[in-house]
Structures are given as structure tokens and as C-alpha cells.
PDB file of N, CA and C in Angstrom:
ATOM      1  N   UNK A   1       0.855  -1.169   0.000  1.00  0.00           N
ATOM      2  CA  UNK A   1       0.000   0.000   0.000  1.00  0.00           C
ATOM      3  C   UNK A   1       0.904   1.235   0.000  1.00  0.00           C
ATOM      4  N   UNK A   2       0.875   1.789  -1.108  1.00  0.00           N
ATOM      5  CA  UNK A   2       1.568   3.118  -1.284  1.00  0.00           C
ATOM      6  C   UNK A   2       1.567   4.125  -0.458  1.00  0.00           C
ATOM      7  N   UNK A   3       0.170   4.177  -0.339  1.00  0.00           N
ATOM      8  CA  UNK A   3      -0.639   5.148   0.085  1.00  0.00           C
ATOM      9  C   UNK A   3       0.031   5.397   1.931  1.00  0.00           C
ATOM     10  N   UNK A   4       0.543   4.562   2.708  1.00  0.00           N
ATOM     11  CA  UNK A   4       1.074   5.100   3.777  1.00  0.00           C
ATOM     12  C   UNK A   4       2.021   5.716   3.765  1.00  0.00           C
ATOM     13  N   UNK A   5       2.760   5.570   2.528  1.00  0.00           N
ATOM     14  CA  UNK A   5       4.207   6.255   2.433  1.00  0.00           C
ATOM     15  C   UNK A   5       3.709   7.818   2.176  1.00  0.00           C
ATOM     16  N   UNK A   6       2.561   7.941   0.790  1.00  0.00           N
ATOM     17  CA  UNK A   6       2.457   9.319   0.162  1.00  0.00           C
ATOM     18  C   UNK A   6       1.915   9.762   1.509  1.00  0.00           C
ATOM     19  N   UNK A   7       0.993   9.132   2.570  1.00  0.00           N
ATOM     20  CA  UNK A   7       0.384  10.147   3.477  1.00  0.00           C
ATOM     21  C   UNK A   7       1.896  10.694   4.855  1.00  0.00           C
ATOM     22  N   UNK A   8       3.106   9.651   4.733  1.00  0.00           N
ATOM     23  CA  UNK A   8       3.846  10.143   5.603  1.00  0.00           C
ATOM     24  C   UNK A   8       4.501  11.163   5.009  1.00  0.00           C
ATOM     25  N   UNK A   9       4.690  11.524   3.515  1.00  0.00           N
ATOM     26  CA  UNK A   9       5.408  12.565   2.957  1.00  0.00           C
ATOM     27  C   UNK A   9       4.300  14.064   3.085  1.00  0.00           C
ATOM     28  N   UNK A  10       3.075  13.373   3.045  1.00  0.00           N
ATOM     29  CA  UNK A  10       2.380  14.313   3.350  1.00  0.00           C
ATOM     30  C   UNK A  10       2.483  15.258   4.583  1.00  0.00           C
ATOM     31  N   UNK A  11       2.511  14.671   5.396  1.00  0.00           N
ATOM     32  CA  UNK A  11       2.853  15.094   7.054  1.00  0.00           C
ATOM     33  C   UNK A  11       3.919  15.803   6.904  1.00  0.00           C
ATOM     34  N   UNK A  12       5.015  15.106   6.745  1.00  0.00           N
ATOM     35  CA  UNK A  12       6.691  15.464   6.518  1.00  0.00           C
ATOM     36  C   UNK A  12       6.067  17.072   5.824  1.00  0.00           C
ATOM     37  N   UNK A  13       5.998  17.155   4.743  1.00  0.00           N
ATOM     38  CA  UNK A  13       5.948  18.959   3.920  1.00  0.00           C
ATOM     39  C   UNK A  13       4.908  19.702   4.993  1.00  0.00           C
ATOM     40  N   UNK A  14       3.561  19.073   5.259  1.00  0.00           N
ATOM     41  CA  UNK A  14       3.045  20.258   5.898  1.00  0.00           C
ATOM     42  C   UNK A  14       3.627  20.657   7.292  1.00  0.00           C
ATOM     43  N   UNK A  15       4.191  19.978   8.239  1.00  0.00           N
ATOM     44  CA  UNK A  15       5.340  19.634   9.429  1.00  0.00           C
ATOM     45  C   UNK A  15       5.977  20.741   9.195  1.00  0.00           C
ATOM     46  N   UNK A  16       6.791  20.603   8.509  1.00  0.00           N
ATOM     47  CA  UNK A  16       8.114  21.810   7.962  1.00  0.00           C
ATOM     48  C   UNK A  16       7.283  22.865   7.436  1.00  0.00           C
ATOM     49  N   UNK A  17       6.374  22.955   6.656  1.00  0.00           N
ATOM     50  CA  UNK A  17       5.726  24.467   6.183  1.00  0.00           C
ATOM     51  C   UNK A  17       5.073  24.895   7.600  1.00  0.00           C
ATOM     52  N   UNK A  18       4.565  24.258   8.440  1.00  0.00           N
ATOM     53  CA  UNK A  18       4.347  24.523   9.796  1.00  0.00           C
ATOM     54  C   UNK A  18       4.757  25.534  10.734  1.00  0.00           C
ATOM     55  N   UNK A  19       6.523  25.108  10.534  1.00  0.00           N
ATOM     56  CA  UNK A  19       7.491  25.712  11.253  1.00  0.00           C
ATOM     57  C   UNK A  19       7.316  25.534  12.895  1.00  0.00           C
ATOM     58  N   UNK A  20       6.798  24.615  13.391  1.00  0.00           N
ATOM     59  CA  UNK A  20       6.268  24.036  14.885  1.00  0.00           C
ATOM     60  C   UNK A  20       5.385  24.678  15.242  1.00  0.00           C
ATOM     61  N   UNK A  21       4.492  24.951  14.561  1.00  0.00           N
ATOM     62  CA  UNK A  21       2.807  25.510  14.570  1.00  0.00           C
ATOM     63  C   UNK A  21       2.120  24.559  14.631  1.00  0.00           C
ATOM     64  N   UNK A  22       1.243  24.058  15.853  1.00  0.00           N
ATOM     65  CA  UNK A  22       0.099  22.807  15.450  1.00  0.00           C
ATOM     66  C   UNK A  22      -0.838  23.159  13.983  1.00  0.00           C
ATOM     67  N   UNK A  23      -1.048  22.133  13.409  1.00  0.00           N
ATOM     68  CA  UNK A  23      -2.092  22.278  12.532  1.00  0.00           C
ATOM     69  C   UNK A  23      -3.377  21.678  12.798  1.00  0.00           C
ATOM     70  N   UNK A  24      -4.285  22.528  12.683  1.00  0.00           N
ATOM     71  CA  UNK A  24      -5.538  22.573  12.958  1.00  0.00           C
ATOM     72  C   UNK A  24      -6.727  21.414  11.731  1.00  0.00           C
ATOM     73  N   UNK A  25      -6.153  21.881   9.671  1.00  0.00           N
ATOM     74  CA  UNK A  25      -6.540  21.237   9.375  1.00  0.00           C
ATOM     75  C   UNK A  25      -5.744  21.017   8.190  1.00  0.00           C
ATOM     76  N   UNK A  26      -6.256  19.887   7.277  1.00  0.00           N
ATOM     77  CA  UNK A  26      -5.041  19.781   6.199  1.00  0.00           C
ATOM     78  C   UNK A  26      -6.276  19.198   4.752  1.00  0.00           C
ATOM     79  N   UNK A  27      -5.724  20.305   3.629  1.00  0.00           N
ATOM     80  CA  UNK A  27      -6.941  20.130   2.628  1.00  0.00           C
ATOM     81  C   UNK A  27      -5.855  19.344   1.442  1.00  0.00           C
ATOM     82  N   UNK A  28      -6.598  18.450   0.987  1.00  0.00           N
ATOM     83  CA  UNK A  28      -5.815  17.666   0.230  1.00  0.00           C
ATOM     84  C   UNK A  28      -6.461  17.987  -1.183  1.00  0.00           C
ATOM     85  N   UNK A  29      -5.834  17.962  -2.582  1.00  0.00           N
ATOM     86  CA  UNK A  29      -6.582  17.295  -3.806  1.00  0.00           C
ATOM     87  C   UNK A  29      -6.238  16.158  -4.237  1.00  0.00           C
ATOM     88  N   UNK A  30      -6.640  15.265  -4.533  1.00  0.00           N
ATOM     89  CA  UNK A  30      -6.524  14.076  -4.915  1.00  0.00           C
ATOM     90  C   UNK A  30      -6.916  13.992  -6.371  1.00  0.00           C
ATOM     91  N   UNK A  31      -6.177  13.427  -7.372  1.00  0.00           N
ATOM     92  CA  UNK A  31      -6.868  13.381  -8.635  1.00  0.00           C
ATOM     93  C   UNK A  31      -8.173  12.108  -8.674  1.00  0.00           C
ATOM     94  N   UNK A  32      -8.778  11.710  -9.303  1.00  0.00           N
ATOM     95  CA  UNK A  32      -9.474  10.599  -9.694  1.00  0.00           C
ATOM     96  C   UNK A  32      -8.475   9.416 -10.553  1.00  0.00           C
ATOM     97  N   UNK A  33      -7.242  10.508 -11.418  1.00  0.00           N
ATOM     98  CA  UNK A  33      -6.427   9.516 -11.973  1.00  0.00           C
ATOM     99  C   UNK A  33      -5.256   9.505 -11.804  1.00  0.00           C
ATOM    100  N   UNK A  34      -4.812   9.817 -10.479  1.00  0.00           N
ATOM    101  CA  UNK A  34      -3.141  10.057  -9.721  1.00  0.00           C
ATOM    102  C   UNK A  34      -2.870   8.497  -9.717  1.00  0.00           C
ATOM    103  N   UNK A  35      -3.859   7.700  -9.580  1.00  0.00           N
ATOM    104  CA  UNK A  35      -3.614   6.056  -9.159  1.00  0.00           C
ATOM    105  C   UNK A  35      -3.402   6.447  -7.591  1.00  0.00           C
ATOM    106  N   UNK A  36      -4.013   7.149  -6.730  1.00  0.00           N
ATOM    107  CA  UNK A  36      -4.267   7.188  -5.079  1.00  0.00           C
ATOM    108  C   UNK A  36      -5.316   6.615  -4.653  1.00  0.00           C
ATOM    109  N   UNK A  37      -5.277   5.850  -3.939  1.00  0.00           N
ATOM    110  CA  UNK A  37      -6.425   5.575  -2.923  1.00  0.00           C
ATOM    111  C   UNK A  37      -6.769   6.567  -1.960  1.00  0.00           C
ATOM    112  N   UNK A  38      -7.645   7.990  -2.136  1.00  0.00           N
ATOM    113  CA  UNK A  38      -7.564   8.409  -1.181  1.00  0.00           C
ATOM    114  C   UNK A  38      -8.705   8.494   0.339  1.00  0.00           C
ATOM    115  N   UNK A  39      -9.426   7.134   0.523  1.00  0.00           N
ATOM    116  CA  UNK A  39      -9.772   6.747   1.286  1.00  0.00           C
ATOM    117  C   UNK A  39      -8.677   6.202   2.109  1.00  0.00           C
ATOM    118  N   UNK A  40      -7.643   5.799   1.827  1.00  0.00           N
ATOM    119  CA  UNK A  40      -6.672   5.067   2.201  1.00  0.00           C
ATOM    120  C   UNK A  40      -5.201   6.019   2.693  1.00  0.00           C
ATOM    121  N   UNK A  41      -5.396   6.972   2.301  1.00  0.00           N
ATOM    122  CA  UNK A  41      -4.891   7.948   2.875  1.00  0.00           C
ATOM    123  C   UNK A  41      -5.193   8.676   4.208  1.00  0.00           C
ATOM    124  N   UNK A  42      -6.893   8.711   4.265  1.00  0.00           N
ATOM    125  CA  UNK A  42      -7.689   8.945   5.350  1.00  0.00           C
ATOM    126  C   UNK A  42      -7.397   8.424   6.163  1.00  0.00           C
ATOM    127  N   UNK A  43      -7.405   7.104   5.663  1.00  0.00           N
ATOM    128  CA  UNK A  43      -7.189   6.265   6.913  1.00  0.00           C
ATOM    129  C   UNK A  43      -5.936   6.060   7.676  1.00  0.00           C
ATOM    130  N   UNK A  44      -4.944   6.498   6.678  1.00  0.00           N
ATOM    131  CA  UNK A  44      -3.094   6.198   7.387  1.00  0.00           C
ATOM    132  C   UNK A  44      -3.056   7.925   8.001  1.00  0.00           C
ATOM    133  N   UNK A  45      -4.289   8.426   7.991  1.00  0.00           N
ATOM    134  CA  UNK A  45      -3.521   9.733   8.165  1.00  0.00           C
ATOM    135  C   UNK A  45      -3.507  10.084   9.437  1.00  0.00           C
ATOM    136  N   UNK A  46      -4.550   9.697  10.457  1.00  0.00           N
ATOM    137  CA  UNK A  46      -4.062  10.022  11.804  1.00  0.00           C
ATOM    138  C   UNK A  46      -3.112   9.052  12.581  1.00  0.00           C
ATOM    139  N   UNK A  47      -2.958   7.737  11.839  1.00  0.00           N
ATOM    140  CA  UNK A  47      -1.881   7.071  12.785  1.00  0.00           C
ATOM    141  C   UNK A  47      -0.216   7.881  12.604  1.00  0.00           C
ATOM    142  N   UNK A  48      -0.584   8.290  11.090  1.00  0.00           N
ATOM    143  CA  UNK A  48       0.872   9.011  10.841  1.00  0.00           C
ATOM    144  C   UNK A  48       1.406   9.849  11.259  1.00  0.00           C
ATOM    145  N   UNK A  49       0.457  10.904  11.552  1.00  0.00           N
ATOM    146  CA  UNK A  49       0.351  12.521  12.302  1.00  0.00           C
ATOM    147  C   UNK A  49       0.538  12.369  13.585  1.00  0.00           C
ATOM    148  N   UNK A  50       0.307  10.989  14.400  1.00  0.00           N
ATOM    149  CA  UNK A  50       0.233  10.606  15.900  1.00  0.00           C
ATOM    150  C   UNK A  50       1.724  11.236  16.446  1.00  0.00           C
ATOM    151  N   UNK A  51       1.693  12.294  17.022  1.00  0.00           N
ATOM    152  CA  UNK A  51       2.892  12.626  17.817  1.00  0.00           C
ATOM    153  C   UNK A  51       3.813  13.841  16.776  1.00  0.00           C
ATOM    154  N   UNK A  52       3.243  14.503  15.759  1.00  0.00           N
ATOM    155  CA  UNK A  52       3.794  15.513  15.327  1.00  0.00           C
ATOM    156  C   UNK A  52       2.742  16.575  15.182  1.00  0.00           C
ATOM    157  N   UNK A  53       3.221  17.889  14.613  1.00  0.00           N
ATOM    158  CA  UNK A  53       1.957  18.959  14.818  1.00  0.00           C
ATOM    159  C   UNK A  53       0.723  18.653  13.881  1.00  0.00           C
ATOM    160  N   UNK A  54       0.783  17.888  13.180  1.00  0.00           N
ATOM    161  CA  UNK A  54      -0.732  17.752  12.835  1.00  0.00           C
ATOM    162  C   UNK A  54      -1.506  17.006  13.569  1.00  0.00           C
ATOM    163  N   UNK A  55      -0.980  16.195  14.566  1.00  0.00           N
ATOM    164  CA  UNK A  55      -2.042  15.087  15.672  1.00  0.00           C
ATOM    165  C   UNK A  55      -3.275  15.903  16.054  1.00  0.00           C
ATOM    166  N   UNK A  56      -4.101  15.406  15.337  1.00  0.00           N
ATOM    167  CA  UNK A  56      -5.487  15.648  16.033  1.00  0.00           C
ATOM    168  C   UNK A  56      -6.256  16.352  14.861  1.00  0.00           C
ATOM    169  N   UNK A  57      -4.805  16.962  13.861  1.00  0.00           N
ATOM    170  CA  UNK A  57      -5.653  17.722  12.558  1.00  0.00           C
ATOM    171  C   UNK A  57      -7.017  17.004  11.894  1.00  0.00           C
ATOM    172  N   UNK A  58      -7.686  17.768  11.351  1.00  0.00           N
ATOM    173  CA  UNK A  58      -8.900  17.056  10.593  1.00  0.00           C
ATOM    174  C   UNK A  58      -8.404  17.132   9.226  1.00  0.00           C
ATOM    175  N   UNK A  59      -8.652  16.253   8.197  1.00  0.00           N
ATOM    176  CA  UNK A  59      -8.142  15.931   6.722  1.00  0.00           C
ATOM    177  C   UNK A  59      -9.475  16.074   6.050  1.00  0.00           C
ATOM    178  N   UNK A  60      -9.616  16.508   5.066  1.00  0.00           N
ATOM    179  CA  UNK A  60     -10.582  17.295   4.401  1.00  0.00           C
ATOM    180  C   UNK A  60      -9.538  16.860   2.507  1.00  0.00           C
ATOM    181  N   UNK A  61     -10.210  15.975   2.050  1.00  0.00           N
ATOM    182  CA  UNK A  61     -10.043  15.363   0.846  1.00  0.00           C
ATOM    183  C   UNK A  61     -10.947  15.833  -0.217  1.00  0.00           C
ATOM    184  N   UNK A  62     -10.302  16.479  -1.744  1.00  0.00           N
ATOM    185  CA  UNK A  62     -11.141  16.706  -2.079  1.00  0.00           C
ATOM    186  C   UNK A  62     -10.587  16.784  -3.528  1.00  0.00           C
ATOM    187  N   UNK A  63     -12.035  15.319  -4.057  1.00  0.00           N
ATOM    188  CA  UNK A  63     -11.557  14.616  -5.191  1.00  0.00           C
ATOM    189  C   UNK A  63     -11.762  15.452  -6.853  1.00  0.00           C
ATOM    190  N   UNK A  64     -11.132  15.850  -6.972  1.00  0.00           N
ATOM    191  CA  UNK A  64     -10.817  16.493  -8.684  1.00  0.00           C
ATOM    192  C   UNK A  64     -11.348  15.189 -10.138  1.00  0.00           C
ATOM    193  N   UNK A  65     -12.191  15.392 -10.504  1.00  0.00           N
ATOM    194  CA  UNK A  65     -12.670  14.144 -11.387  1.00  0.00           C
ATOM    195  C   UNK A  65     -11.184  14.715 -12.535  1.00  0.00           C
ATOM    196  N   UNK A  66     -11.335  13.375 -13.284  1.00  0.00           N
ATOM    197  CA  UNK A  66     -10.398  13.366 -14.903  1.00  0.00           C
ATOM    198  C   UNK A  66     -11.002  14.034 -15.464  1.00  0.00           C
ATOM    199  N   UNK A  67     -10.341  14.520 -16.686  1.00  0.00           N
ATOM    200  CA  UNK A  67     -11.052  15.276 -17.805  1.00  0.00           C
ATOM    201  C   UNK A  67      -9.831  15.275 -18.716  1.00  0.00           C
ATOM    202  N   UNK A  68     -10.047  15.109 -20.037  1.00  0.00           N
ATOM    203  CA  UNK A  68      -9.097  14.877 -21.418  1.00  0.00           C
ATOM    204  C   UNK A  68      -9.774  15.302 -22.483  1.00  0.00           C
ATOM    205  N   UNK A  69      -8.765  15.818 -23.402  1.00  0.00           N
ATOM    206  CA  UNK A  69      -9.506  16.456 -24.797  1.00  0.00           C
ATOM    207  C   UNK A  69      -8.904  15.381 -25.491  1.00  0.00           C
ATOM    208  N   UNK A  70      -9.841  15.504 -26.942  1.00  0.00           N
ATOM    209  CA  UNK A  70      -9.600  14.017 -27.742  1.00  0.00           C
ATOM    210  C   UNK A  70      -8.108  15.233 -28.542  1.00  0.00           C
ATOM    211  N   UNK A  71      -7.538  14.474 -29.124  1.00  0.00           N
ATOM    212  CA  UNK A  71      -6.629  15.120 -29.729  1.00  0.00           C
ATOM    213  C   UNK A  71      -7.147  15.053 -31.453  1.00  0.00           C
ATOM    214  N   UNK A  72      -7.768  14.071 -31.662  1.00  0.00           N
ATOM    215  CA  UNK A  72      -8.227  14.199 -33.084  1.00  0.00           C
ATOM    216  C   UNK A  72      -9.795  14.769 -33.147  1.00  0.00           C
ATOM    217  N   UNK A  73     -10.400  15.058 -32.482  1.00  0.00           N
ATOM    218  CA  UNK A  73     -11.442  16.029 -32.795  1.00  0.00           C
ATOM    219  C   UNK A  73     -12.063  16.876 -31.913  1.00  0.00           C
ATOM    220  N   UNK A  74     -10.904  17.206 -30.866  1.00  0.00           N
ATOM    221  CA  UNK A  74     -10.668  18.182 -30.121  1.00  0.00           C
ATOM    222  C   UNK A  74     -11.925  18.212 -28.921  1.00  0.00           C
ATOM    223  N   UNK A  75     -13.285  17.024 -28.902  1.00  0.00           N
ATOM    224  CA  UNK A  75     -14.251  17.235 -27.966  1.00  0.00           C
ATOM    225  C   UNK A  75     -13.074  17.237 -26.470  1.00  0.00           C
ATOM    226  N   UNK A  76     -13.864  17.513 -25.380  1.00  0.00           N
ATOM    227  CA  UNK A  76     -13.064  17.479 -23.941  1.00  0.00           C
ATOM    228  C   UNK A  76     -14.585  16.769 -23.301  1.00  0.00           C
ATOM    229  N   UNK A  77     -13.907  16.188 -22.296  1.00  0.00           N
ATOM    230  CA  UNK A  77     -15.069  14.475 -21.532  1.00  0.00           C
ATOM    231  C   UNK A  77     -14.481  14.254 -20.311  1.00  0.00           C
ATOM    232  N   UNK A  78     -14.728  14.084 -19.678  1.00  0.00           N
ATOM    233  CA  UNK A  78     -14.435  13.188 -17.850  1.00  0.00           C
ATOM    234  C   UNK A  78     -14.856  11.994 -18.372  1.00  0.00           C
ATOM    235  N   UNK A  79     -13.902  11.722 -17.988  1.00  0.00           N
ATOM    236  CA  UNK A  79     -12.630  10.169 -17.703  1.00  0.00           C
ATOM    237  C   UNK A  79     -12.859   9.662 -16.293  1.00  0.00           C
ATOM    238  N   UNK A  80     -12.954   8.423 -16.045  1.00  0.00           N
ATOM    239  CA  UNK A  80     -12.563   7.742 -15.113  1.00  0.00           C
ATOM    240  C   UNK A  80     -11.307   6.975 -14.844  1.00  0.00           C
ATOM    241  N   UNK A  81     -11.130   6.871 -16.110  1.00  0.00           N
ATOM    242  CA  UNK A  81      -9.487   6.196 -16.744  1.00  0.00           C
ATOM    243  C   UNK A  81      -8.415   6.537 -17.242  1.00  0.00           C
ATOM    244  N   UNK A  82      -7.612   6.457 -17.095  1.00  0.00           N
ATOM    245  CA  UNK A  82      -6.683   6.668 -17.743  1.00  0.00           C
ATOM    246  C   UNK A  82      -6.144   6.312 -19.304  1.00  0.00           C
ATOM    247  N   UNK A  83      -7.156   4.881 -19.493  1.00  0.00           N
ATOM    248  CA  UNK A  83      -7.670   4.255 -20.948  1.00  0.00           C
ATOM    249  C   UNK A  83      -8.903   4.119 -21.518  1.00  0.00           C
ATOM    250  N   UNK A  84      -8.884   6.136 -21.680  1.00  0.00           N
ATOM    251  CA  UNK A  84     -10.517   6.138 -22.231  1.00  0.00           C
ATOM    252  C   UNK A  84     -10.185   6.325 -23.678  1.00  0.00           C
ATOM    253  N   UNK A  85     -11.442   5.947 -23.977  1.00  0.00           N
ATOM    254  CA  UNK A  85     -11.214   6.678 -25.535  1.00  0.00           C
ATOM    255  C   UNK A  85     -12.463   7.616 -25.854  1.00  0.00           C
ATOM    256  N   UNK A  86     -12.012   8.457 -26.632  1.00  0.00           N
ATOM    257  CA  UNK A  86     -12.924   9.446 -27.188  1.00  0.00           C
ATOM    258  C   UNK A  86     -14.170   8.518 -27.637  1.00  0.00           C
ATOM    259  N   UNK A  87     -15.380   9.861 -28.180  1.00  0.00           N
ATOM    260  CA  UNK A  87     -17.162   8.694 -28.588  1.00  0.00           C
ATOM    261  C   UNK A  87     -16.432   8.444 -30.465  1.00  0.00           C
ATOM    262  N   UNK A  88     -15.568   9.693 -30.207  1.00  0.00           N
ATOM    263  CA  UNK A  88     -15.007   9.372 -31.903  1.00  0.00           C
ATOM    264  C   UNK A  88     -14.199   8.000 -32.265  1.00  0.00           C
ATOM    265  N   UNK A  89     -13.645   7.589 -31.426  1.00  0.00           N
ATOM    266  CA  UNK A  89     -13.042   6.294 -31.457  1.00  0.00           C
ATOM    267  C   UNK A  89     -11.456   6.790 -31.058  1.00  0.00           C
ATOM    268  N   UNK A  90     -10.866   7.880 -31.004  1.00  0.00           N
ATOM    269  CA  UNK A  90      -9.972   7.725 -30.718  1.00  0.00           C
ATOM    270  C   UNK A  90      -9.235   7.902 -29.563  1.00  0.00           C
ATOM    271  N   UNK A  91      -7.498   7.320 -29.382  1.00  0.00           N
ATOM    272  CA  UNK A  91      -7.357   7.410 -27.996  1.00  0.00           C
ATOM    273  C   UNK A  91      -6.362   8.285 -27.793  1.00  0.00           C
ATOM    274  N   UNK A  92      -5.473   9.006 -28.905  1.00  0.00           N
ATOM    275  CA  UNK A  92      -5.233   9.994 -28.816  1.00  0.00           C
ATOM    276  C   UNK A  92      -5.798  10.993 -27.911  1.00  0.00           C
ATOM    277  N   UNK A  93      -5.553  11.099 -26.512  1.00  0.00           N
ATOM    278  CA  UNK A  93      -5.682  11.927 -25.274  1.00  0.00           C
ATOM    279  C   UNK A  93      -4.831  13.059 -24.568  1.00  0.00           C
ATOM    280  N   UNK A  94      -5.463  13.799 -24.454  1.00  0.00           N
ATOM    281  CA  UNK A  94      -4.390  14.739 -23.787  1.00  0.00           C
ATOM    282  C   UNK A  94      -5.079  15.233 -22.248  1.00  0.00           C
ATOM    283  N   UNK A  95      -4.933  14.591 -21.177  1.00  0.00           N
ATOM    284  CA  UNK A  95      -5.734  14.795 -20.162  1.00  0.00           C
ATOM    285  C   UNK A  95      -5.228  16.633 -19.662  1.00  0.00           C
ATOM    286  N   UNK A  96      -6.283  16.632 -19.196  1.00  0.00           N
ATOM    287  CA  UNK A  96      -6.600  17.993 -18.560  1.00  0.00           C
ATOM    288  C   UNK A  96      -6.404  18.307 -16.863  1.00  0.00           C
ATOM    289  N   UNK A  97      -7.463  17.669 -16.384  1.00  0.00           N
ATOM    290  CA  UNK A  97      -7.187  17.438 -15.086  1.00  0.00           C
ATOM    291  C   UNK A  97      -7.479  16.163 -14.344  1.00  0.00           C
ATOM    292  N   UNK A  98      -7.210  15.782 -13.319  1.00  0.00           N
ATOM    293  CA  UNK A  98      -7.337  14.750 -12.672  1.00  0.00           C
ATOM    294  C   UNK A  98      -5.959  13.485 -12.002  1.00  0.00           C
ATOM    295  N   UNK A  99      -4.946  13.949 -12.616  1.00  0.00           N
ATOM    296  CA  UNK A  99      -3.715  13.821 -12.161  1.00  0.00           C
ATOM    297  C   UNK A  99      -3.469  14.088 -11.155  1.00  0.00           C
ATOM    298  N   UNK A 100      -3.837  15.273 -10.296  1.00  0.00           N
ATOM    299  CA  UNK A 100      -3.339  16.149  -9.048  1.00  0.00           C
ATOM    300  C   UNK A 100      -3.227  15.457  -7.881  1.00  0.00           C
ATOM    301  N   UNK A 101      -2.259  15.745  -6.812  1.00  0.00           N
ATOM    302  CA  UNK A 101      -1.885  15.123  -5.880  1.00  0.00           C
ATOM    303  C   UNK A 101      -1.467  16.097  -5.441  1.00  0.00           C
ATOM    304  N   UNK A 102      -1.673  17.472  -4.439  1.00  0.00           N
ATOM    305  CA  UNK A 102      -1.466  18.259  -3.961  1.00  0.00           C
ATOM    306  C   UNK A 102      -1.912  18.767  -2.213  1.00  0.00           C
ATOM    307  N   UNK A 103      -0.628  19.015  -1.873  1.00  0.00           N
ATOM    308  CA  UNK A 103      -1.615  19.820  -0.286  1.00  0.00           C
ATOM    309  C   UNK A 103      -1.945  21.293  -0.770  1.00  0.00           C
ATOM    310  N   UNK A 104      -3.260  20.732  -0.915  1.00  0.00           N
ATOM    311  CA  UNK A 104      -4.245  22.652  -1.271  1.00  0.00           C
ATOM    312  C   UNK A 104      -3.827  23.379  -0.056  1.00  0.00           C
ATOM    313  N   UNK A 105      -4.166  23.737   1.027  1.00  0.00           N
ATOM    314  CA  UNK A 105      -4.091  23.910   2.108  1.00  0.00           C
ATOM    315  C   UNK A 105      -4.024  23.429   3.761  1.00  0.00           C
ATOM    316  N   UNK A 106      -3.362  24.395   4.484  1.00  0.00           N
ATOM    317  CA  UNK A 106      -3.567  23.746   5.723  1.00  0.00           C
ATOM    318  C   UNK A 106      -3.989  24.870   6.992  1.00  0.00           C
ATOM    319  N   UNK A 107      -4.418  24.855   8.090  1.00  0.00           N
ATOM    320  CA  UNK A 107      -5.043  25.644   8.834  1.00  0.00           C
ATOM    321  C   UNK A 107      -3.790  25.654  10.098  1.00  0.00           C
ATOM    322  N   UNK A 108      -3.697  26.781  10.467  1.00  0.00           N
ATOM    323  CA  UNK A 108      -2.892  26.522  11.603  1.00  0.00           C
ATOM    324  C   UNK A 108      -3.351  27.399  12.731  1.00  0.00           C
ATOM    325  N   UNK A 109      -3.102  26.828  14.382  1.00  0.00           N
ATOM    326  CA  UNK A 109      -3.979  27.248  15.389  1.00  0.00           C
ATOM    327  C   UNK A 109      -3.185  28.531  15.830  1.00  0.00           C
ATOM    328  N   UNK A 110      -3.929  28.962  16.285  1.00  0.00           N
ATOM    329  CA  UNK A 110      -3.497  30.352  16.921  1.00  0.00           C
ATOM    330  C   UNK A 110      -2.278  30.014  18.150  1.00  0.00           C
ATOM    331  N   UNK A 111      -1.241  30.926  18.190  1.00  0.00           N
ATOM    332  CA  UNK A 111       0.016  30.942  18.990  1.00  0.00           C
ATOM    333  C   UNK A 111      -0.403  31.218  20.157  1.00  0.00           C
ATOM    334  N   UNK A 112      -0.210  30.421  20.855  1.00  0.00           N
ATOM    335  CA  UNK A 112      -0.507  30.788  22.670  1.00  0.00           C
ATOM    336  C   UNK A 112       0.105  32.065  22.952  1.00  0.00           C
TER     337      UNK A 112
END
């Protein structure tokens, strides 16, 4: 499962963008076609955070569908796949969005 590693790198960048600030919350994008499980991220994400400043953060996931333009007759469609093909028949693709794997944001608590 990949997915515990990408959620400990996750921690690791927002940790350090932190600067030893608890974090309050952490907004993720996830593509539909990154190849993430991001239920599975959810789930590695508070054992991972256990004992650094995000412990206790709330994770707020938020899934970006695919989308690709045909390259031979230029329509654009949401994808679930990565092996779609156009209604024209072809598979000439140039995806648009749905790749993403990003920390959108994160919330941090007020300084005592």
C-alpha cells in the first residue's frame, strides 16, 4: 500500500511548512487519476500525524474528477481512466485534469 508512504510525505511537507505551529486542518486534492487511494490515505492519516503537529488535525479530501480532450477532434469528456477513448473512437488523449496530488491547504492554530 503506497498510500502510507504518500500520506507520511504528506505530514513530513506540511510539518516543515508549519514551522512548529500545530495544525488545525489539512486540505488535500486528490486526482481521480493520480492512481491514489484516497480513502486510504484517510485512513493512514491520523496514525501518521500521531505525535507531530498535525495530531489531532482534521483531513478534508477533495476529489478532482479526470477530464481529457480528444486530440483528433478536439471534444473534452471526464474520464474515469486513464484508458478512455474518445465517442469518436480515438485514444489519442491529452488529459486535462485529474492527475493532481497536492496539499491545497492547511489551517494553523493560533500561537498561545
Amino acid at each position: 500500500m503506497h498510500e502510507l508512504s504518500i500520506t507520511r510525505n504528506i505530514v513530513a511537507i506540511v510539518e516543515e511548512a508549519a514551522k512548529g505551529r500545530r495544525v488545525r486542518r489539512v486540505t488535500l486534492e486528490v486526482g481521480e487519476l493520480c492512481g491514489v487511494v484516497s480513502e486510504a490515505i484517510a485512513f493512514c492519516f491520523d496514525v501518521v500525524s500521531a505525535g507531530t503537529a498535525l495530531e489531532g488535525a482534521s483531513l478534508e479530501i477533495r476529489k478532482i474528477e479526470g477530464r481529457a480532450r480528444c486530440e483528433s477532434c478536439g471534444a473534452e469528456f471526464t474520464t474515469a481512466t486513464l484508458f478512455a477513448t474518445c465517442d469518436c473512437g480515438s485514444g489519442r488523449l491529452t488529459r486535462l485534469h485529474g492527475e493532481e496530488l497536492n496539499v491545497k491547504s492547511m489551517e494553523l492554530m493560533e500561537a498561545a
